[in-house]
PDB file of N, CA and C in Angstrom:
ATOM      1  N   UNK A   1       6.948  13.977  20.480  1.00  0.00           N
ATOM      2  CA  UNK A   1       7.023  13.293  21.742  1.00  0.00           C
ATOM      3  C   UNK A   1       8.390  13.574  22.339  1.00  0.00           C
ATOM      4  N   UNK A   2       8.267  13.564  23.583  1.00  0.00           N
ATOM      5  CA  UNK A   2       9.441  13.609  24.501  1.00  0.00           C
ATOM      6  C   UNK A   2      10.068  12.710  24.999  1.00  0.00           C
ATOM      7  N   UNK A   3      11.502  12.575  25.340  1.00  0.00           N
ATOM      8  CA  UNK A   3      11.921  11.037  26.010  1.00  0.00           C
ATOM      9  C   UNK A   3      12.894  11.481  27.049  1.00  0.00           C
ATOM     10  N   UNK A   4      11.802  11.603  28.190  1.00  0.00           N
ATOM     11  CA  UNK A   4      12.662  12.485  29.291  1.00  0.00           C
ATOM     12  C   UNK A   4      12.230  11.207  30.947  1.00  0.00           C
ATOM     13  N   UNK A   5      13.816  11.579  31.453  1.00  0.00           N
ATOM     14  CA  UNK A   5      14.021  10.567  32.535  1.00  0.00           C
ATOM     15  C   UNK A   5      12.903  11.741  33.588  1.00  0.00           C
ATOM     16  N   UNK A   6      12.591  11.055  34.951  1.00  0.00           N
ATOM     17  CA  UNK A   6      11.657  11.591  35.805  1.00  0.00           C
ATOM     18  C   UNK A   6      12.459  13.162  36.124  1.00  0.00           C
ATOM     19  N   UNK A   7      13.251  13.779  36.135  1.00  0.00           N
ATOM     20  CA  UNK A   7      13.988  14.802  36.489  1.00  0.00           C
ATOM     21  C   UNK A   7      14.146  15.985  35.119  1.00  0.00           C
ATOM     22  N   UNK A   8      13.349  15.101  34.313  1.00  0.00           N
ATOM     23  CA  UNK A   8      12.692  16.417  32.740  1.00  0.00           C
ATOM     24  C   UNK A   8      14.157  15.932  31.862  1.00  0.00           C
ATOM     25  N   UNK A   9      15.342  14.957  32.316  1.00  0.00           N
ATOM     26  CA  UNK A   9      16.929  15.016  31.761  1.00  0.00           C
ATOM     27  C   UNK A   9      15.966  14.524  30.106  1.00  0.00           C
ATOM     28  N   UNK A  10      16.309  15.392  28.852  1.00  0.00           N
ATOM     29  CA  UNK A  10      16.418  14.057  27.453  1.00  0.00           C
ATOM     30  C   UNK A  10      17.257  13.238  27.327  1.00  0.00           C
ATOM     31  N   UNK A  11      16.496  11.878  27.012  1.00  0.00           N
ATOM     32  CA  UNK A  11      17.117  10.927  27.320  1.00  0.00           C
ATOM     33  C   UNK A  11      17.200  10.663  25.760  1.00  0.00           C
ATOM     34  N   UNK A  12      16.759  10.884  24.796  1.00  0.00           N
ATOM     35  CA  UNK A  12      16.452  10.700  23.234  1.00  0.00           C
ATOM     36  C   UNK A  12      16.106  11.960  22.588  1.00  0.00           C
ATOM     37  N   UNK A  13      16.327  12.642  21.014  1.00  0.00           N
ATOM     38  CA  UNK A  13      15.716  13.318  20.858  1.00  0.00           C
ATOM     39  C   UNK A  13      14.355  13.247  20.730  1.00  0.00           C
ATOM     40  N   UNK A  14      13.884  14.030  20.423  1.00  0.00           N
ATOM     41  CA  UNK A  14      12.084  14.478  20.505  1.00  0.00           C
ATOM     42  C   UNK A  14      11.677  13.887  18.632  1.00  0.00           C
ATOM     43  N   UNK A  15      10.597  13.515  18.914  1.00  0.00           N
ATOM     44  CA  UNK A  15       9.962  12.994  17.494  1.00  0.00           C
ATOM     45  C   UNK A  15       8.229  13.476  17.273  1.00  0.00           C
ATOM     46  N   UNK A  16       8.017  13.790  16.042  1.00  0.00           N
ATOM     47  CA  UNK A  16       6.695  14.485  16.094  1.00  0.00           C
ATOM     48  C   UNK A  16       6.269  13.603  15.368  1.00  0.00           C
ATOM     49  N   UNK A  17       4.505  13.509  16.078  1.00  0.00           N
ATOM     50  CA  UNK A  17       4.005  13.012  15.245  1.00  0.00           C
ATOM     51  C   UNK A  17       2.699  13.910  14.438  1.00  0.00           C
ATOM     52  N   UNK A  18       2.454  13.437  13.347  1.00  0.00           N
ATOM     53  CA  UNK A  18       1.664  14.360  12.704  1.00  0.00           C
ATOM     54  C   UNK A  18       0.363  13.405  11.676  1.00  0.00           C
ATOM     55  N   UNK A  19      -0.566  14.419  11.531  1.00  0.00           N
ATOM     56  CA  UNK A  19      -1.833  13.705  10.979  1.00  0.00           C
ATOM     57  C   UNK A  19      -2.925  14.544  10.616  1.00  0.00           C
ATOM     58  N   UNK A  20      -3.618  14.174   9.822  1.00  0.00           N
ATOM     59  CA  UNK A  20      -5.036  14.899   9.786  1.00  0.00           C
ATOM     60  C   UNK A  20      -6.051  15.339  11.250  1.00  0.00           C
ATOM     61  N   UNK A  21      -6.196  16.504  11.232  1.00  0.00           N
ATOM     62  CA  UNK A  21      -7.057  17.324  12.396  1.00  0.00           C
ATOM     63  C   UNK A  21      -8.156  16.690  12.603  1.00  0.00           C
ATOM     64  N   UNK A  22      -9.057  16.078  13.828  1.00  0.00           N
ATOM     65  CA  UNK A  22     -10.038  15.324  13.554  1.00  0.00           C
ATOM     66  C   UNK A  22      -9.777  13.922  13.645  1.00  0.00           C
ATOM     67  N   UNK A  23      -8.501  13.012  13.339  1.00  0.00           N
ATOM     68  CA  UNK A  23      -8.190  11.876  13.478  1.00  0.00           C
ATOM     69  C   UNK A  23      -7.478  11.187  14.376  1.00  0.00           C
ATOM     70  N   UNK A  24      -7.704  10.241  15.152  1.00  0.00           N
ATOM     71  CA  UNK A  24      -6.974   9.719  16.204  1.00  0.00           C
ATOM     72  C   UNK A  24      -5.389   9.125  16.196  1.00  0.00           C
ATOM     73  N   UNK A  25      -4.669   9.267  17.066  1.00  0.00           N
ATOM     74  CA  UNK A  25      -3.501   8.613  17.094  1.00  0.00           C
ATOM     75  C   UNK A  25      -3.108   8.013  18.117  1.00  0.00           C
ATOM     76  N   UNK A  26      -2.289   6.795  17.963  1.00  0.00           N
ATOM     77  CA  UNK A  26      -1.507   6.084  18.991  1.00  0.00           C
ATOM     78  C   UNK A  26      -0.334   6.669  19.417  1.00  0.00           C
ATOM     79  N   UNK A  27       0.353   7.028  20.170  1.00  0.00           N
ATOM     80  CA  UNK A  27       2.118   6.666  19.794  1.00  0.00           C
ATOM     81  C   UNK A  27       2.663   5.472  21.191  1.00  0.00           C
ATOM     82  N   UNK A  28       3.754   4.902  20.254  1.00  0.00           N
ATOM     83  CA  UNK A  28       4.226   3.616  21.106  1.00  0.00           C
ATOM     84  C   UNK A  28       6.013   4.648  21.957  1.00  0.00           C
ATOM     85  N   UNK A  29       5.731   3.834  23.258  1.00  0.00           N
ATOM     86  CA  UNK A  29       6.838   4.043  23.759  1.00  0.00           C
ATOM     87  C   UNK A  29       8.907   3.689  23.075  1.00  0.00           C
ATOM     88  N   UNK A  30       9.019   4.662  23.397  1.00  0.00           N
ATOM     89  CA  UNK A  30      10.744   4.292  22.086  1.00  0.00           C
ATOM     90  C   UNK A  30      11.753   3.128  23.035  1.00  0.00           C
ATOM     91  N   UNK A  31      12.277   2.606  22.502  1.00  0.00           N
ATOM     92  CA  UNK A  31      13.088   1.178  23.361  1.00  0.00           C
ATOM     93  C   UNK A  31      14.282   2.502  23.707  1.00  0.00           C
ATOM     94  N   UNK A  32      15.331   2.718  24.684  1.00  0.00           N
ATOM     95  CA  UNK A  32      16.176   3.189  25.192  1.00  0.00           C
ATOM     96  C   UNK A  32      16.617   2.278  26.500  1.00  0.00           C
ATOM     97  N   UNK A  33      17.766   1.821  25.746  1.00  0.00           N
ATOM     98  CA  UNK A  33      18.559   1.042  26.507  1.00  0.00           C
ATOM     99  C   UNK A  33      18.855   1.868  27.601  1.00  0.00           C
ATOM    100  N   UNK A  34      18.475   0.872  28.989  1.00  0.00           N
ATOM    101  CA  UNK A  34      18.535   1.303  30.226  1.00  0.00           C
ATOM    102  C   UNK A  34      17.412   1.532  31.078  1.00  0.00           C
ATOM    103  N   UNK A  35      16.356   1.965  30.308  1.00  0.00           N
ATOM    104  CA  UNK A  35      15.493   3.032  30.878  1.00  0.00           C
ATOM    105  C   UNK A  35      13.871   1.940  30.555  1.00  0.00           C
ATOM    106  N   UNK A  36      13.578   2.369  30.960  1.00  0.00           N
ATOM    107  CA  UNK A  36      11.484   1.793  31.052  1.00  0.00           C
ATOM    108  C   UNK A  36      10.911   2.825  31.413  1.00  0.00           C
ATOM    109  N   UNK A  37       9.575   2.661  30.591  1.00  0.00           N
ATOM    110  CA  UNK A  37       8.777   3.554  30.991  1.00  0.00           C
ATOM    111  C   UNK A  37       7.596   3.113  32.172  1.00  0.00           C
ATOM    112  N   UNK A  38       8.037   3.908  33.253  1.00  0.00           N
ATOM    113  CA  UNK A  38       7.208   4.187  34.589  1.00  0.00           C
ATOM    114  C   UNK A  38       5.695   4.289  34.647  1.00  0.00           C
ATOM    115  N   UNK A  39       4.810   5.454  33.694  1.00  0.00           N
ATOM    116  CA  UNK A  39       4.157   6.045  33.712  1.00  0.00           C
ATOM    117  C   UNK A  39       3.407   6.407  32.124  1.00  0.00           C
ATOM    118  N   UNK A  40       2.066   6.127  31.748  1.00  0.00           N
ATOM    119  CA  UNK A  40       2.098   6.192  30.571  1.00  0.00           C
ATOM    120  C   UNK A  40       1.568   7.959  30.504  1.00  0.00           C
ATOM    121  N   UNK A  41       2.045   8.632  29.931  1.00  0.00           N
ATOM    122  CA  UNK A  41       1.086   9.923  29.557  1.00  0.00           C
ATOM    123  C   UNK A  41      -0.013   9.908  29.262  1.00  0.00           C
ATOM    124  N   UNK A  42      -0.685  10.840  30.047  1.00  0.00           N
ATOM    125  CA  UNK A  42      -2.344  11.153  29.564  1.00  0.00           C
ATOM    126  C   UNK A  42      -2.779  10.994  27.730  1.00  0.00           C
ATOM    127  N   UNK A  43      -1.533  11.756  27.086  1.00  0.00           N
ATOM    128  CA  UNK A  43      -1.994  12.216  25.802  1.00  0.00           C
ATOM    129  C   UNK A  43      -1.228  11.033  24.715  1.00  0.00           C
ATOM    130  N   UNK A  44      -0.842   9.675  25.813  1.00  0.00           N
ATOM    131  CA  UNK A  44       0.080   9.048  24.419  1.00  0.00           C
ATOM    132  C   UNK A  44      -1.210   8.623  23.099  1.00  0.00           C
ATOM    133  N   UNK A  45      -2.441   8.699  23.259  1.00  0.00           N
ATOM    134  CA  UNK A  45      -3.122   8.266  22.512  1.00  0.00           C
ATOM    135  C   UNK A  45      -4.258   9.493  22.156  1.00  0.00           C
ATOM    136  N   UNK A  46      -4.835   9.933  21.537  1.00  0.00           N
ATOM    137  CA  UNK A  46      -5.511  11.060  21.257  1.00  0.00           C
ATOM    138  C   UNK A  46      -5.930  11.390  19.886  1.00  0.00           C
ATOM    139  N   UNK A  47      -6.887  12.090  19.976  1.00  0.00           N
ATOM    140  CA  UNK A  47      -7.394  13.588  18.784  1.00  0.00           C
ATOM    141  C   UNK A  47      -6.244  14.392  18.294  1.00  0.00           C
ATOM    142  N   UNK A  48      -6.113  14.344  16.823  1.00  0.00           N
ATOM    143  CA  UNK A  48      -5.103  15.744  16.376  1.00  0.00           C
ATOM    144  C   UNK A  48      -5.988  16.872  16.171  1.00  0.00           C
ATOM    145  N   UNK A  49      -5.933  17.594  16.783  1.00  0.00           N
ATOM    146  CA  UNK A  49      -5.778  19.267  16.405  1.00  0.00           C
ATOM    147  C   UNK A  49      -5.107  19.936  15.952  1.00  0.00           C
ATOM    148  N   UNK A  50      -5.517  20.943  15.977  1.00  0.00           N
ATOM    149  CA  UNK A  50      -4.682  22.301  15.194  1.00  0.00           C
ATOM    150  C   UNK A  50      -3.913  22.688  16.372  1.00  0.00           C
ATOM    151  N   UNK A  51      -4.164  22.374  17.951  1.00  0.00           N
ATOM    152  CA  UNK A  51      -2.870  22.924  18.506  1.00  0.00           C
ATOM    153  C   UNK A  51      -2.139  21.938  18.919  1.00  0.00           C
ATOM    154  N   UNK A  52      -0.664  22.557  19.025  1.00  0.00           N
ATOM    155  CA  UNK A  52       0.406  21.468  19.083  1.00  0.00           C
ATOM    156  C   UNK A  52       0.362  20.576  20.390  1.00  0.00           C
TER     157      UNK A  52
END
């Protein structure tokens, strides 16, 4: 996952998440003092696959 302000800036490093192919995942938004999240991503919740 990415933790980027509306202008693409990283605001946090990047964190992966990983799992069995076939199985669903959540991911929760990271607390960063200052900042809220606007907009949730299409893919914060999903199917793992084989592509990244």
């Amino acid at each position: 996952m990415r933790y980027q302000d509306s202008e693409g800036n990283q605001l946090a490093e990047p964190s992966i998440l990983s799992g069995k192919i076939g199985l669903p995942y959540d991911s929760e938004p990271k607390e960063i003092p200052g900042w809220y999240v606007v907009e949730t991503p299409e893919n914060a919740s999903g199917i793992f696959t084989e592509d990244p």
